[in-house]
PDB file of N, CA and C in Angstrom:
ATOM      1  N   UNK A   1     107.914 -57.345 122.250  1.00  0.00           N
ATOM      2  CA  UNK A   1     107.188 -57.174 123.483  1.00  0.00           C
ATOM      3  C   UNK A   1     106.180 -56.037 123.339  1.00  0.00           C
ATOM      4  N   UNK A   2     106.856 -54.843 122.679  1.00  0.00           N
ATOM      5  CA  UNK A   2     105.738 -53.402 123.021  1.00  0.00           C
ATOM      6  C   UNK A   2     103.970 -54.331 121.548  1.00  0.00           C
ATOM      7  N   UNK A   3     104.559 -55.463 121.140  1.00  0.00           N
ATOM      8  CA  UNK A   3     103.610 -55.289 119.645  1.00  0.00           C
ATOM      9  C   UNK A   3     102.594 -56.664 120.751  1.00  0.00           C
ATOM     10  N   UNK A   4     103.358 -57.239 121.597  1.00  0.00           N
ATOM     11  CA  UNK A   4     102.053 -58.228 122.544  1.00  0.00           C
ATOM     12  C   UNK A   4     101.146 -57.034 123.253  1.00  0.00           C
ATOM     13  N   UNK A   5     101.965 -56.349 124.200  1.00  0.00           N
ATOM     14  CA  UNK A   5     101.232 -55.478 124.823  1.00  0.00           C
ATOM     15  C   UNK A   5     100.191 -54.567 124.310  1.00  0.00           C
ATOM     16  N   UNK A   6     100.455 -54.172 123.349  1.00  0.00           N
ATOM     17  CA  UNK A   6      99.681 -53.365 122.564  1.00  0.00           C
ATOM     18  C   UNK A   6      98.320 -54.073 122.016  1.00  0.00           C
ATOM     19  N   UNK A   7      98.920 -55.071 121.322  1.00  0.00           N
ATOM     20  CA  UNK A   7      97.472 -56.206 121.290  1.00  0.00           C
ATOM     21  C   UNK A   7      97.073 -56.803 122.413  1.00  0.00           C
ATOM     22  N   UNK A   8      97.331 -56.674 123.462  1.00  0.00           N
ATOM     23  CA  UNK A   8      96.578 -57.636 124.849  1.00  0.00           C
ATOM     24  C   UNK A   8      95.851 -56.040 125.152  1.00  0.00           C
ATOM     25  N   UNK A   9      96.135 -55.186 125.170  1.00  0.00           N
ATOM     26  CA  UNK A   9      95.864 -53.410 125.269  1.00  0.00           C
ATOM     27  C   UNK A   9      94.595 -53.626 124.499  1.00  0.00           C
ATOM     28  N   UNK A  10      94.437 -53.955 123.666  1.00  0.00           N
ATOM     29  CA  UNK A  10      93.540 -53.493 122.537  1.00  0.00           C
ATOM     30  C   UNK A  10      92.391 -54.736 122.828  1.00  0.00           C
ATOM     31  N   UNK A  11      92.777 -56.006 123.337  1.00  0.00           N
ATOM     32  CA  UNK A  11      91.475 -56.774 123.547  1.00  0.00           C
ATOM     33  C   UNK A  11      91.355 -56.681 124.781  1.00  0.00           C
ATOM     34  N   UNK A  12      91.631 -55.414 125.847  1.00  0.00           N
ATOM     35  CA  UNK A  12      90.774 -55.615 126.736  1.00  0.00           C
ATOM     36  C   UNK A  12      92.051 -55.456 128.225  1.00  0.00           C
ATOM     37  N   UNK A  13      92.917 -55.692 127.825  1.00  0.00           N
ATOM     38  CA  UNK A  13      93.878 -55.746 129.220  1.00  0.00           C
ATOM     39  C   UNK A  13      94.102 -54.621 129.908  1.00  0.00           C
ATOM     40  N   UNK A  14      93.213 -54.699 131.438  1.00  0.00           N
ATOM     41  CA  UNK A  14      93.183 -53.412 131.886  1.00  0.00           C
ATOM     42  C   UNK A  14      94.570 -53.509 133.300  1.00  0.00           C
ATOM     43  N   UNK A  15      94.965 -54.534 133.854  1.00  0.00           N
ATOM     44  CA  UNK A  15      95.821 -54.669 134.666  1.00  0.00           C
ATOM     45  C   UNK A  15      97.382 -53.937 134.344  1.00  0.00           C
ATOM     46  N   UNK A  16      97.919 -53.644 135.474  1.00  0.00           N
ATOM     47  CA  UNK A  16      99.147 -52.785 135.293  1.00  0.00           C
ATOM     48  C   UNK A  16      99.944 -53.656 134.424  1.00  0.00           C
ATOM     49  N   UNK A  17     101.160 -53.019 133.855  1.00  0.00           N
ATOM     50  CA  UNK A  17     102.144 -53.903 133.205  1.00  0.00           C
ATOM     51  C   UNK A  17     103.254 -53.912 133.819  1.00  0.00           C
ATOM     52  N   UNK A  18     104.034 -54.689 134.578  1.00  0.00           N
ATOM     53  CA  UNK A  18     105.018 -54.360 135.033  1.00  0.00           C
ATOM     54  C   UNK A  18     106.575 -55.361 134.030  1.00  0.00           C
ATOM     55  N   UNK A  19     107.772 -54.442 133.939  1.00  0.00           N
ATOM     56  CA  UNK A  19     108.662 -55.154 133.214  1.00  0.00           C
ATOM     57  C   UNK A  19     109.927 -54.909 133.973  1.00  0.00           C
ATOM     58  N   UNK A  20     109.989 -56.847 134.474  1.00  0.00           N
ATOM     59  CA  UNK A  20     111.031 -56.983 134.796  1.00  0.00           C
ATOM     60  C   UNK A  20     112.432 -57.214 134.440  1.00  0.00           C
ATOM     61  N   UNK A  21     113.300 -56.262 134.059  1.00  0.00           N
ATOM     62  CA  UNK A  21     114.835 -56.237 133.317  1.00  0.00           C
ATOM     63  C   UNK A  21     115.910 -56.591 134.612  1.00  0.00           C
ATOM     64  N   UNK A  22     117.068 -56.878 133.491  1.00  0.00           N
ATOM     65  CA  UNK A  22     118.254 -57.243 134.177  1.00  0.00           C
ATOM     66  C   UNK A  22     119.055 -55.930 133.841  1.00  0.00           C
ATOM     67  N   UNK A  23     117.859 -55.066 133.564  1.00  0.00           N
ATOM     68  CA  UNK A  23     119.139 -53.242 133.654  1.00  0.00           C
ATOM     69  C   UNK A  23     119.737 -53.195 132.043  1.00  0.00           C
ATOM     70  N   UNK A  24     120.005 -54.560 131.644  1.00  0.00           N
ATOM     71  CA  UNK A  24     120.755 -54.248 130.599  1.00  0.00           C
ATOM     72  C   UNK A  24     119.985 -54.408 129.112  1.00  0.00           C
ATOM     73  N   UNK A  25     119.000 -53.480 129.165  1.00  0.00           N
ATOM     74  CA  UNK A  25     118.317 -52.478 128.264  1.00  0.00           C
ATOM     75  C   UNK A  25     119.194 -51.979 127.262  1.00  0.00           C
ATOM     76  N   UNK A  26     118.482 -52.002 126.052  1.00  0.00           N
ATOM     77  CA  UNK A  26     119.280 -50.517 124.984  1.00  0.00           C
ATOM     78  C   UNK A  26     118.046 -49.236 125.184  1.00  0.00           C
ATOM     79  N   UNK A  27     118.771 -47.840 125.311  1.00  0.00           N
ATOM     80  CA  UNK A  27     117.725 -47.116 125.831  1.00  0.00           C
ATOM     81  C   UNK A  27     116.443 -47.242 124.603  1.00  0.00           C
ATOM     82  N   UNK A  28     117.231 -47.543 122.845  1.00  0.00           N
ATOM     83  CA  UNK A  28     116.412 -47.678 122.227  1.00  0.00           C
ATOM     84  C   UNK A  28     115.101 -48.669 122.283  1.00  0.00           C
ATOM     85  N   UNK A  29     115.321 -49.672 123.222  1.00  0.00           N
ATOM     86  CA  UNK A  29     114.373 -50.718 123.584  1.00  0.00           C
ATOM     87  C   UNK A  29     113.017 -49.881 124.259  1.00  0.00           C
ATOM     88  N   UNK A  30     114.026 -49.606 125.535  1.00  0.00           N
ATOM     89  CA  UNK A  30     113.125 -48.614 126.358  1.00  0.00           C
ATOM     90  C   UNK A  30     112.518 -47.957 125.696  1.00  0.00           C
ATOM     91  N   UNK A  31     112.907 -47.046 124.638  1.00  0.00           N
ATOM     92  CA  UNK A  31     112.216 -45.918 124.134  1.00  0.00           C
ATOM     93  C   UNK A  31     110.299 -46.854 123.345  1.00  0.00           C
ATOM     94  N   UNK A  32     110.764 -47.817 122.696  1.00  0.00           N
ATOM     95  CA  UNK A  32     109.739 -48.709 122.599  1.00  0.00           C
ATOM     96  C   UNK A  32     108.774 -49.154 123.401  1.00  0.00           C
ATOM     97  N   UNK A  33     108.730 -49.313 124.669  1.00  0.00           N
ATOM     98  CA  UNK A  33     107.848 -50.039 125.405  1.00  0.00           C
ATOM     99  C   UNK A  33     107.521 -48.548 126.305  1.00  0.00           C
ATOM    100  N   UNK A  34     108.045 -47.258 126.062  1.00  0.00           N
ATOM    101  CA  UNK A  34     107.293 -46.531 126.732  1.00  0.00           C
ATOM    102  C   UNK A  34     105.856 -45.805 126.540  1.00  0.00           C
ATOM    103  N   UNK A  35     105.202 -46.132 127.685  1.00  0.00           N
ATOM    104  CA  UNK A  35     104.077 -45.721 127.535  1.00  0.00           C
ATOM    105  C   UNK A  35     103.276 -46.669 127.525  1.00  0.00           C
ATOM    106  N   UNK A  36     103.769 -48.316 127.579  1.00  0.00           N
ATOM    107  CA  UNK A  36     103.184 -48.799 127.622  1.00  0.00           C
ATOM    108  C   UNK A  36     103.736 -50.315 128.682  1.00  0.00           C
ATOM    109  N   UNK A  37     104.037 -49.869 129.458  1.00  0.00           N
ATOM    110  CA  UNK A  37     104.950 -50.405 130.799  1.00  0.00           C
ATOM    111  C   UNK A  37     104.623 -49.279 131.481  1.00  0.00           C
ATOM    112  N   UNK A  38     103.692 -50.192 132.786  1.00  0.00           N
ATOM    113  CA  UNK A  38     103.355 -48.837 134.024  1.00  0.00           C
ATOM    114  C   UNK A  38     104.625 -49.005 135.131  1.00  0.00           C
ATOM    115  N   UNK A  39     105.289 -50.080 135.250  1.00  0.00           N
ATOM    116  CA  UNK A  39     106.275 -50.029 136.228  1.00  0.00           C
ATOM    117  C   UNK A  39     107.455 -50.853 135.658  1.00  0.00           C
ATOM    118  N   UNK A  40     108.328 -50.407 135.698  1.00  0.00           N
ATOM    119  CA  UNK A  40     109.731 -50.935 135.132  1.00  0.00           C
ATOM    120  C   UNK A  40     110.906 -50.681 136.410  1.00  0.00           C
ATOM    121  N   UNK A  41     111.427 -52.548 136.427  1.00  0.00           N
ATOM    122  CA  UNK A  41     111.865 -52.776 137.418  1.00  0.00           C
ATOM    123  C   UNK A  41     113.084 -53.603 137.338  1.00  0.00           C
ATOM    124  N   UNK A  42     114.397 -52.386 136.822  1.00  0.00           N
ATOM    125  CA  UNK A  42     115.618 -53.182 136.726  1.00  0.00           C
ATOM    126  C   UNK A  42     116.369 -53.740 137.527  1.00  0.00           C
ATOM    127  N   UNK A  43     116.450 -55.100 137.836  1.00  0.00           N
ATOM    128  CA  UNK A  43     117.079 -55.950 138.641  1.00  0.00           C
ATOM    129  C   UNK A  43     118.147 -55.910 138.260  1.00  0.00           C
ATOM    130  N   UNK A  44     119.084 -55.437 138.824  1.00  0.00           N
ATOM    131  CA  UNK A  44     120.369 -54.677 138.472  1.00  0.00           C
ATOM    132  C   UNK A  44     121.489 -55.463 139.380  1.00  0.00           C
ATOM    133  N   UNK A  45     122.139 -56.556 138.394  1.00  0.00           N
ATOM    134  CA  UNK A  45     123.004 -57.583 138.767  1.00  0.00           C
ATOM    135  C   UNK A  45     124.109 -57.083 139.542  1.00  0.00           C
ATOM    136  N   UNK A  46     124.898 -56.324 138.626  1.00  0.00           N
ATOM    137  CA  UNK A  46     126.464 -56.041 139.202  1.00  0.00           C
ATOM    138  C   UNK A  46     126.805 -54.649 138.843  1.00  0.00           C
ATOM    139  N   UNK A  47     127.583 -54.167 139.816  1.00  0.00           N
ATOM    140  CA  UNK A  47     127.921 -52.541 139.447  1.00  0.00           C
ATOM    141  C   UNK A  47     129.590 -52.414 139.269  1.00  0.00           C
ATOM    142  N   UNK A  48     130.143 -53.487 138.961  1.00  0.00           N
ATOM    143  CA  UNK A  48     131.742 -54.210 138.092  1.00  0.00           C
ATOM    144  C   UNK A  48     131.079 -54.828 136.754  1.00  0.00           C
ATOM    145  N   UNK A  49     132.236 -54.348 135.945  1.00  0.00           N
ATOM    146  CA  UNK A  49     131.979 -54.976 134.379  1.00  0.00           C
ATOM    147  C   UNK A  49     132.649 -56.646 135.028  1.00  0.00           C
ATOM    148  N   UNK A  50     133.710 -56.525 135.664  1.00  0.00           N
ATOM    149  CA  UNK A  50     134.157 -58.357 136.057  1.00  0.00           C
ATOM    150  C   UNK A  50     133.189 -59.277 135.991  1.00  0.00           C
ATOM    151  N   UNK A  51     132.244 -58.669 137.377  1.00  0.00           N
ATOM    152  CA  UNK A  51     130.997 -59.544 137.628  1.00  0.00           C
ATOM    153  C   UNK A  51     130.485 -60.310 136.457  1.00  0.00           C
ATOM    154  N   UNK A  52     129.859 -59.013 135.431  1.00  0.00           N
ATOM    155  CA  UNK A  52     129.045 -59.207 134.298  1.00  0.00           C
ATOM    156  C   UNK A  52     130.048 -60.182 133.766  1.00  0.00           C
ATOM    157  N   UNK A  53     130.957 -59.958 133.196  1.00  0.00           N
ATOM    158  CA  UNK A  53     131.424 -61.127 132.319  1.00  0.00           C
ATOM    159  C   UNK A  53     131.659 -62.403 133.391  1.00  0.00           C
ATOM    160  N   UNK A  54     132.085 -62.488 134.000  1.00  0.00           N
ATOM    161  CA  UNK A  54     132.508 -64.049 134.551  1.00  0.00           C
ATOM    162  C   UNK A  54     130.841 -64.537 134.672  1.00  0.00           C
ATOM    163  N   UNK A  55     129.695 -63.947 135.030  1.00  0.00           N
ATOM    164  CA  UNK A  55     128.493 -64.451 135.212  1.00  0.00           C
ATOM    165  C   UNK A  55     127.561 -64.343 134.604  1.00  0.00           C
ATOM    166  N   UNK A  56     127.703 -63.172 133.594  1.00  0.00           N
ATOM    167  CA  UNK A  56     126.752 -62.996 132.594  1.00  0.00           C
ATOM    168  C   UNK A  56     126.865 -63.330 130.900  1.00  0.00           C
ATOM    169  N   UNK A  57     128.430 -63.500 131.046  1.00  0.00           N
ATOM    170  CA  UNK A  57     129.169 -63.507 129.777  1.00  0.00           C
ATOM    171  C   UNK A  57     129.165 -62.152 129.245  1.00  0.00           C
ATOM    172  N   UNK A  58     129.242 -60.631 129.239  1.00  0.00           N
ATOM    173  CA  UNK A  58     128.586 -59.627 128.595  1.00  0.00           C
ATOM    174  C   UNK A  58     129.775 -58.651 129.608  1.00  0.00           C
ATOM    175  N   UNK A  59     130.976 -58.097 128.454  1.00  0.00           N
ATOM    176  CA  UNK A  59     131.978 -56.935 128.648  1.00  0.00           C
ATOM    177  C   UNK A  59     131.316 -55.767 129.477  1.00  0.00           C
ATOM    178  N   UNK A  60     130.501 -55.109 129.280  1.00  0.00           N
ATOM    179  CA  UNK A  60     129.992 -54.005 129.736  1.00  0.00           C
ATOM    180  C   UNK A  60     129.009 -53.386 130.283  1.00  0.00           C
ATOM    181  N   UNK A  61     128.752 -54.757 130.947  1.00  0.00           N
ATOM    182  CA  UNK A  61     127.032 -54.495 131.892  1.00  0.00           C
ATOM    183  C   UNK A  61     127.060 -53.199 132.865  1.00  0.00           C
ATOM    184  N   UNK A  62     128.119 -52.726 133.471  1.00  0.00           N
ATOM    185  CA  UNK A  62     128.169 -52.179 134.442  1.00  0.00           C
ATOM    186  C   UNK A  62     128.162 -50.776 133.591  1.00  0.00           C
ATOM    187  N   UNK A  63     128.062 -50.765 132.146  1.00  0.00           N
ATOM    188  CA  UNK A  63     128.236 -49.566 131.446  1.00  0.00           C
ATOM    189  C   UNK A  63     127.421 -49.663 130.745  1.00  0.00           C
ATOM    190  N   UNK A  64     126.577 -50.310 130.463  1.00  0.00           N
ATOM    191  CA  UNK A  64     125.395 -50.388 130.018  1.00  0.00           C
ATOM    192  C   UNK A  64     124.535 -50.300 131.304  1.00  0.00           C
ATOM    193  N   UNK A  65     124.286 -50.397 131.882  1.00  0.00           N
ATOM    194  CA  UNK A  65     123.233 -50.475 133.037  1.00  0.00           C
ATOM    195  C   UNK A  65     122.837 -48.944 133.410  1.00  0.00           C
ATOM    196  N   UNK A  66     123.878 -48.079 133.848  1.00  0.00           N
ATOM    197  CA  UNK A  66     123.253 -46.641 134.052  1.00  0.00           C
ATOM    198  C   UNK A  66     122.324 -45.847 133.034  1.00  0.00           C
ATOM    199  N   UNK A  67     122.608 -46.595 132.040  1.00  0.00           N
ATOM    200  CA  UNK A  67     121.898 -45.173 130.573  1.00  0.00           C
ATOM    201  C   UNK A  67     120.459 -45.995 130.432  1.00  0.00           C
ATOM    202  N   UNK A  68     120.587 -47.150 131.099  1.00  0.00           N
ATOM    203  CA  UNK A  68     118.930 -47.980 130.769  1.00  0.00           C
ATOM    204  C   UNK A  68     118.314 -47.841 132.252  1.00  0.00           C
ATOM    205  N   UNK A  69     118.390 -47.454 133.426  1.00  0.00           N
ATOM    206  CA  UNK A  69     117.582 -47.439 134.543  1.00  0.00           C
ATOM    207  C   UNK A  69     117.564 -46.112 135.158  1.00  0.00           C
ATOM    208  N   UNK A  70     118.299 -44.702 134.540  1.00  0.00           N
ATOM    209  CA  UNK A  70     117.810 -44.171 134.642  1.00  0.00           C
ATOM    210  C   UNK A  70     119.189 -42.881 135.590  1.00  0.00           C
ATOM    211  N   UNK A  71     120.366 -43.426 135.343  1.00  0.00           N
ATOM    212  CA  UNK A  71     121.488 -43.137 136.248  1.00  0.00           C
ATOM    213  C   UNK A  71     121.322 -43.130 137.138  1.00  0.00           C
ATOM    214  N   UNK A  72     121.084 -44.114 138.533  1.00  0.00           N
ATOM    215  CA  UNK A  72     120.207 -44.458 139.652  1.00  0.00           C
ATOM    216  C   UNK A  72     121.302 -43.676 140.439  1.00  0.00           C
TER     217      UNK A  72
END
């Protein structure tokens, strides 16, 4: 994603970037697309790991989610 943006950046793309997540980011991701994402907007499913797995399939959304949006 940060290597599209960067080339749509470079021919000309002057409009905001906005990136819509499901929260469950690695901060290392984040650390990538910063600076180049003007608004980042984690749609933040469930605040139970249960949730996440019965609906997301994924043990630890609810523990992954604080360290990627910012400990809301």
């Amino acid at each position: 994603m940060a290597a599209a943006i960067q080339l749509a950046k470079r021919k000309g793309l002057v409009v905001p970037v906005l990136y819509n997540s499901s929260g469950y980011d690695s901060v290392d991701a984040l650390r990538q697309i910063r600076g180049l994402v003007d608004i980042y907007i984690p749609d933040i499913k469930y605040l139970k790991n249960e949730p996440g797995k019965k609906f997301s399939n994924v043990d630890d959304y609810a523990d992954i989610v604080p360290a990627s949006s910012g400990k809301w």
